[in-house]
PDB file of N, CA and C in Angstrom:
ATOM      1  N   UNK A   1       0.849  -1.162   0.000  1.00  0.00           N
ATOM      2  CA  UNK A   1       0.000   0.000   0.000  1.00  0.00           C
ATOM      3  C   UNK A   1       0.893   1.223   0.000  1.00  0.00           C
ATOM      4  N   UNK A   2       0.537   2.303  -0.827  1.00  0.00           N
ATOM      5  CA  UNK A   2       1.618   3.275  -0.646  1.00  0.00           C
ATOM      6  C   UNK A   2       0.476   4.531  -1.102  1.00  0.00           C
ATOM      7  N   UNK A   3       0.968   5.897  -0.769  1.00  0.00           N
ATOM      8  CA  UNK A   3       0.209   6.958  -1.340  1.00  0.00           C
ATOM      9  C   UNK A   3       1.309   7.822  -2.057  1.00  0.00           C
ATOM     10  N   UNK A   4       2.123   7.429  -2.034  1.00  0.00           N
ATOM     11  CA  UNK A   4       3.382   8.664  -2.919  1.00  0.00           C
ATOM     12  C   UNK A   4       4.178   9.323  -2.421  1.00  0.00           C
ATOM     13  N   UNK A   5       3.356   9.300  -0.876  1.00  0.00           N
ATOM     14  CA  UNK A   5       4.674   9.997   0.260  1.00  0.00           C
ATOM     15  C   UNK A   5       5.405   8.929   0.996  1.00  0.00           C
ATOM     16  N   UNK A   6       6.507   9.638   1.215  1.00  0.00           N
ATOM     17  CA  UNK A   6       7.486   9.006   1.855  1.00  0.00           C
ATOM     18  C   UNK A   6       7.360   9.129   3.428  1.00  0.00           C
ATOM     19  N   UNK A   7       6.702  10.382   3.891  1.00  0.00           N
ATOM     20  CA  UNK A   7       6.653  10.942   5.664  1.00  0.00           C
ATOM     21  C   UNK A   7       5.443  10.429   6.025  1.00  0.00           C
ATOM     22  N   UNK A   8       4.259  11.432   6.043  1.00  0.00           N
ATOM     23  CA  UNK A   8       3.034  10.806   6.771  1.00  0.00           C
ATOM     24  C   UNK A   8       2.078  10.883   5.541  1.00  0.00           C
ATOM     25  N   UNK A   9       0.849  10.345   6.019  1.00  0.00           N
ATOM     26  CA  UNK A   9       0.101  10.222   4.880  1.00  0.00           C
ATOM     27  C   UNK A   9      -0.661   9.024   5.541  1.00  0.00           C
ATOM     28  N   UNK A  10      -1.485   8.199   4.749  1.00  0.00           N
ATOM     29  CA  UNK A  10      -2.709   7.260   4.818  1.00  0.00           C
ATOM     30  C   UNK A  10      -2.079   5.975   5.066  1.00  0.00           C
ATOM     31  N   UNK A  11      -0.795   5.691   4.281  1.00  0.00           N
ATOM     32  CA  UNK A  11      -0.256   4.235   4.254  1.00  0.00           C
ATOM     33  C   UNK A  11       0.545   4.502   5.307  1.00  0.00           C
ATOM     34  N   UNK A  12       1.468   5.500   5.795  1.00  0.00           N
ATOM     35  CA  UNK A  12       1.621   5.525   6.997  1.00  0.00           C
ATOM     36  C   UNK A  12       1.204   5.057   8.240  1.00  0.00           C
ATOM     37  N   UNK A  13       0.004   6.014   8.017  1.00  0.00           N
ATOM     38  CA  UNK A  13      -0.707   5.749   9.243  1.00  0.00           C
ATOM     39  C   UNK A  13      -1.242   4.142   9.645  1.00  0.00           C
ATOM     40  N   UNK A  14      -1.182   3.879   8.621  1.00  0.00           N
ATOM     41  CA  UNK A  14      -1.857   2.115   8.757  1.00  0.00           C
ATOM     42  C   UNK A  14      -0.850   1.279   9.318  1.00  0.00           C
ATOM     43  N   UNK A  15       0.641   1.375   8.575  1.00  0.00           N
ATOM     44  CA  UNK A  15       1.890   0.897   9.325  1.00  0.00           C
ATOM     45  C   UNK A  15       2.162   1.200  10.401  1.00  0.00           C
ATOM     46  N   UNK A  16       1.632   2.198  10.929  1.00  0.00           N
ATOM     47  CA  UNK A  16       2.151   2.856  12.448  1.00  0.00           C
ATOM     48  C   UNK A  16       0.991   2.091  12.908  1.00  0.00           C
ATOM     49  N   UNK A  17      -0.442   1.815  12.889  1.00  0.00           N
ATOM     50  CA  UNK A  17      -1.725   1.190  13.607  1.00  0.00           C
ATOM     51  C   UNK A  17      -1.258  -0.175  13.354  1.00  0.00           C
ATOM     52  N   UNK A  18      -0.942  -1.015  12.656  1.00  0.00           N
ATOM     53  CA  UNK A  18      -0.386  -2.710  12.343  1.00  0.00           C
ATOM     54  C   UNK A  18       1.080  -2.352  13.177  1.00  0.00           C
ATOM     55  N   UNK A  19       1.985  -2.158  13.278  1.00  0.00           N
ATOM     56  CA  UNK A  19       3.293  -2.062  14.265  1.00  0.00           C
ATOM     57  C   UNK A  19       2.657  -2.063  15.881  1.00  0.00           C
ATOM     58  N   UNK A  20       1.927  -0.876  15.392  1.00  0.00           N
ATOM     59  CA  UNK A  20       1.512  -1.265  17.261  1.00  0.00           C
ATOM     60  C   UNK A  20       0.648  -2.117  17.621  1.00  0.00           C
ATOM     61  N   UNK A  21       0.201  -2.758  16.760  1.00  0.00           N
ATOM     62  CA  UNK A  21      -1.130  -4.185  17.082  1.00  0.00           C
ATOM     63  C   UNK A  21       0.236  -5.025  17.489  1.00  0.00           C
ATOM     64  N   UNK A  22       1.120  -5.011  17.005  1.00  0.00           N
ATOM     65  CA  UNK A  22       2.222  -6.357  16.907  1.00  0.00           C
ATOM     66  C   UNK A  22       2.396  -7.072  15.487  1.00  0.00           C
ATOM     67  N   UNK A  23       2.122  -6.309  14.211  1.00  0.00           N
ATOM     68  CA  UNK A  23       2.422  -7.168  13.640  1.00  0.00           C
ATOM     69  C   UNK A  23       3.323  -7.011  12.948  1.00  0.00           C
ATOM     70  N   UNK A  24       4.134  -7.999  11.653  1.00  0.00           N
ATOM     71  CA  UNK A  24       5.169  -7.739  11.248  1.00  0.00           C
ATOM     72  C   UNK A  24       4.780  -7.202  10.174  1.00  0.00           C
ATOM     73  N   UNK A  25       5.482  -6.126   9.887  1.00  0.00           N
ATOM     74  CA  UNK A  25       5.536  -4.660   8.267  1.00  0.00           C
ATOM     75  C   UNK A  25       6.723  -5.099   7.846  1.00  0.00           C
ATOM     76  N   UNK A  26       6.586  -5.158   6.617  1.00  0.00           N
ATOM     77  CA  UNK A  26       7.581  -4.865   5.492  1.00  0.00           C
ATOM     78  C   UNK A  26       7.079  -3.570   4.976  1.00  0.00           C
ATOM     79  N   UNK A  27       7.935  -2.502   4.649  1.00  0.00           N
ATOM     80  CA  UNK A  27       8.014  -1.126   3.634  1.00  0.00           C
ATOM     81  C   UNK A  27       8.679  -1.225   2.770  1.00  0.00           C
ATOM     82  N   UNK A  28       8.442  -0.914   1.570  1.00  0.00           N
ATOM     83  CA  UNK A  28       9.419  -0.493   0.533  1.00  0.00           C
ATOM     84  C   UNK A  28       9.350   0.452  -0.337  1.00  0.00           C
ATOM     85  N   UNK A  29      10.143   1.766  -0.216  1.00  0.00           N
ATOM     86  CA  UNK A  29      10.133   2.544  -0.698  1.00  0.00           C
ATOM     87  C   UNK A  29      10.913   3.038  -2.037  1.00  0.00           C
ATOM     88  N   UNK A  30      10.610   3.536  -3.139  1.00  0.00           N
ATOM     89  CA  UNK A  30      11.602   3.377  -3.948  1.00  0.00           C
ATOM     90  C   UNK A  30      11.121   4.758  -5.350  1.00  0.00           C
ATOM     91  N   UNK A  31      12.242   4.888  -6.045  1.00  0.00           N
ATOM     92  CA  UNK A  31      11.691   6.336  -6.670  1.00  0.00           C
ATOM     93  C   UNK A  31      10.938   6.138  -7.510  1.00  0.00           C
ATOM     94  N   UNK A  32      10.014   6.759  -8.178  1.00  0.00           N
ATOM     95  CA  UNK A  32       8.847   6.725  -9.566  1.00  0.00           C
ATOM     96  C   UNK A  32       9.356   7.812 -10.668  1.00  0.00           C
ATOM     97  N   UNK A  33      10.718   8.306 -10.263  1.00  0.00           N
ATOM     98  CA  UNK A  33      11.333   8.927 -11.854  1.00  0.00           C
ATOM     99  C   UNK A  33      12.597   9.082 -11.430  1.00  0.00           C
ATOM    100  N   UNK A  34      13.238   9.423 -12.778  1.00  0.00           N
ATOM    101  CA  UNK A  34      14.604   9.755 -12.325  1.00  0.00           C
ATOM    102  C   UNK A  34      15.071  10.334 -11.484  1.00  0.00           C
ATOM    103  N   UNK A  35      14.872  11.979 -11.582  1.00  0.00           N
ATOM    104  CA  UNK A  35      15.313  12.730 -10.677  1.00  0.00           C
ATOM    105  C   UNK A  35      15.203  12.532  -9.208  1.00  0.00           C
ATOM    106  N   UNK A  36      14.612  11.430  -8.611  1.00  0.00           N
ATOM    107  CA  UNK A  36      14.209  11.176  -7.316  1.00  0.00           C
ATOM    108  C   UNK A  36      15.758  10.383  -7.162  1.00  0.00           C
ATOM    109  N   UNK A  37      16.691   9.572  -7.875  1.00  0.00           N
ATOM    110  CA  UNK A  37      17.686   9.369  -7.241  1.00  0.00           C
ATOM    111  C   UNK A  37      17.169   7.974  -7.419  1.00  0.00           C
ATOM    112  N   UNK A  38      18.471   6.487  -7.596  1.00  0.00           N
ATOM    113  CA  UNK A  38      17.908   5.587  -7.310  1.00  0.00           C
ATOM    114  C   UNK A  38      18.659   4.896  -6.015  1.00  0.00           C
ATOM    115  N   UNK A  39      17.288   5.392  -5.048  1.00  0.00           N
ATOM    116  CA  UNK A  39      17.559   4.616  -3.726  1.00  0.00           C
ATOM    117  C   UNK A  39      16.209   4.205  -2.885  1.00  0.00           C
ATOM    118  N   UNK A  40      16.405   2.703  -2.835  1.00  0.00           N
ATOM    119  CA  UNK A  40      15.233   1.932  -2.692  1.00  0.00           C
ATOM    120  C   UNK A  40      15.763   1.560  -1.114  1.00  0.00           C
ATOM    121  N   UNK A  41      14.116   1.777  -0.026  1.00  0.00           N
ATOM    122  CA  UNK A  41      14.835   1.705   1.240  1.00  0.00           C
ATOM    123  C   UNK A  41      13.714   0.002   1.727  1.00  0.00           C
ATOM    124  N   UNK A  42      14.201  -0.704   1.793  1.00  0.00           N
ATOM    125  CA  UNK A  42      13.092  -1.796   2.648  1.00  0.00           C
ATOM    126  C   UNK A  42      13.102  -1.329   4.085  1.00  0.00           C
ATOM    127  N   UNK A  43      12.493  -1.403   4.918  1.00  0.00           N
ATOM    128  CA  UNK A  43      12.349  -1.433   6.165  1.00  0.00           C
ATOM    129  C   UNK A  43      11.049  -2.582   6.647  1.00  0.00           C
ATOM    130  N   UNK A  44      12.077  -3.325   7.670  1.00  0.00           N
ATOM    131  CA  UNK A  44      11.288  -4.239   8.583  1.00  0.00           C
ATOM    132  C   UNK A  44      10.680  -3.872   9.966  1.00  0.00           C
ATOM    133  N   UNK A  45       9.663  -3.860  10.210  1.00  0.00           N
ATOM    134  CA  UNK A  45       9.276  -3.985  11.619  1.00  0.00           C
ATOM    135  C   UNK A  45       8.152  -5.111  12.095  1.00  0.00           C
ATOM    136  N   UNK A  46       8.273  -4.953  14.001  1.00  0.00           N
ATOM    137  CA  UNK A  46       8.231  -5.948  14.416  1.00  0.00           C
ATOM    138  C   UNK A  46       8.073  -5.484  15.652  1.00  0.00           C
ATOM    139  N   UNK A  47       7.265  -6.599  16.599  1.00  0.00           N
ATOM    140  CA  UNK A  47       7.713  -6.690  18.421  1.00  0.00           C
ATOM    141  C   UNK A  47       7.339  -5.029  18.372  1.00  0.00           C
ATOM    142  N   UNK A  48       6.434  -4.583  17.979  1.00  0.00           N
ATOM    143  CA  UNK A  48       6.533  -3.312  17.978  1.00  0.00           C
ATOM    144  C   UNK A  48       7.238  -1.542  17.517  1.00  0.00           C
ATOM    145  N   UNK A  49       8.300  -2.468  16.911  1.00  0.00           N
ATOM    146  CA  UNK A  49       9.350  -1.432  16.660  1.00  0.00           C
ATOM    147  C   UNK A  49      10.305  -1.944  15.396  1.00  0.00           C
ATOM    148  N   UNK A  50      10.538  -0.629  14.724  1.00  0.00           N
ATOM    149  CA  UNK A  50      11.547  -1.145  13.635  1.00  0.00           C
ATOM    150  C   UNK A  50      12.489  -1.774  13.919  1.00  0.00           C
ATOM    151  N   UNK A  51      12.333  -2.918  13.112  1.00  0.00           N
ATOM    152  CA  UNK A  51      13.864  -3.854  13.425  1.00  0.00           C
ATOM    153  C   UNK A  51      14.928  -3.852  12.544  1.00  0.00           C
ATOM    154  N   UNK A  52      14.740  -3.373  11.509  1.00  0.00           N
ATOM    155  CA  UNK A  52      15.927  -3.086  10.041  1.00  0.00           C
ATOM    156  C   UNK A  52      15.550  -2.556   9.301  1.00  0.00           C
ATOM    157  N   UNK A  53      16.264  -1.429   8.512  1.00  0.00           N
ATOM    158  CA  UNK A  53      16.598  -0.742   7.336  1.00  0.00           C
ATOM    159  C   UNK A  53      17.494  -0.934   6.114  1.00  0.00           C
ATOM    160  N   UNK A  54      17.126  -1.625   5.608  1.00  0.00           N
ATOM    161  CA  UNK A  54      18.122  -1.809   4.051  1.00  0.00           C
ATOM    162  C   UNK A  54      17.786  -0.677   3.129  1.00  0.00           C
ATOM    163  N   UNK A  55      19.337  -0.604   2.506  1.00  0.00           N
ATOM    164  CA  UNK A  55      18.894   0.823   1.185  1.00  0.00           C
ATOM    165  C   UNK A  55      19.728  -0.072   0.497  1.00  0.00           C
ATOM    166  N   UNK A  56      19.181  -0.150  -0.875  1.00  0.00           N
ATOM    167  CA  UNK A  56      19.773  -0.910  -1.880  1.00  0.00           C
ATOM    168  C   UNK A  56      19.574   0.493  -3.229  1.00  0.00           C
ATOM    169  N   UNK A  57      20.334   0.764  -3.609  1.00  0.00           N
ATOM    170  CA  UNK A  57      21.047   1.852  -4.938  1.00  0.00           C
ATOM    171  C   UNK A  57      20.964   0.910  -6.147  1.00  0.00           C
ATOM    172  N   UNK A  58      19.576   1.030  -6.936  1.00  0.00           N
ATOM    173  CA  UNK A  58      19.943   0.292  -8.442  1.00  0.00           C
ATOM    174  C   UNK A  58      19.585   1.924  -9.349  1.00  0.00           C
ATOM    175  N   UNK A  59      20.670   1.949 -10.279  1.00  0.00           N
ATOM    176  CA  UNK A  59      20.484   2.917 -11.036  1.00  0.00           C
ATOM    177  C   UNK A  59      19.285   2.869 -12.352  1.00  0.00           C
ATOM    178  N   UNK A  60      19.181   4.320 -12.774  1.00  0.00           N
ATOM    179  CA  UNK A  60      17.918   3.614 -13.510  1.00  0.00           C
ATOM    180  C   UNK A  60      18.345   3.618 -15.051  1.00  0.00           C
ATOM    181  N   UNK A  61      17.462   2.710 -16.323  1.00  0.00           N
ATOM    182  CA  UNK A  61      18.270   3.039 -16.734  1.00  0.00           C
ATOM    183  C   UNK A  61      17.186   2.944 -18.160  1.00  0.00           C
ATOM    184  N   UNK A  62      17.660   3.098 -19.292  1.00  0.00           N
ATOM    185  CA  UNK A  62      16.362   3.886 -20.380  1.00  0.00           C
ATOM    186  C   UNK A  62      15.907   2.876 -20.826  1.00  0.00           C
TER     187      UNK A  62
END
């Protein structure tokens, strides 16, 4: 689920309400054009609280 933002917003808010139930989130964030840079972030959470951040850099390409 995503809305386009990266900070707060709707899909946010749902990950922050499922984290605090206890359950486990996967995020993955990643750019929708060039100029955004290519850096794709996964984040895991869990037990209530983020448990890992991966950034994986694939360039983009035509």
């Amino acid at each position: 689920m995503a809305n386009g933002l990266s900070g707060d917003g709707p899909a946010q808010a749902l990950r922050d309400q499922l984290v605090a139930e206890g359950a486990r989130v996967v995020t993955i964030f990643h750019p929708l054009a060039r100029h955004e840079g290519g850096r794709h972030v996964i984040t895991t959470y869990g037990a209530g609280k983020r448990l890992r951040v991966r950034t994986v850099h694939v360039p983009f390409r035509p």
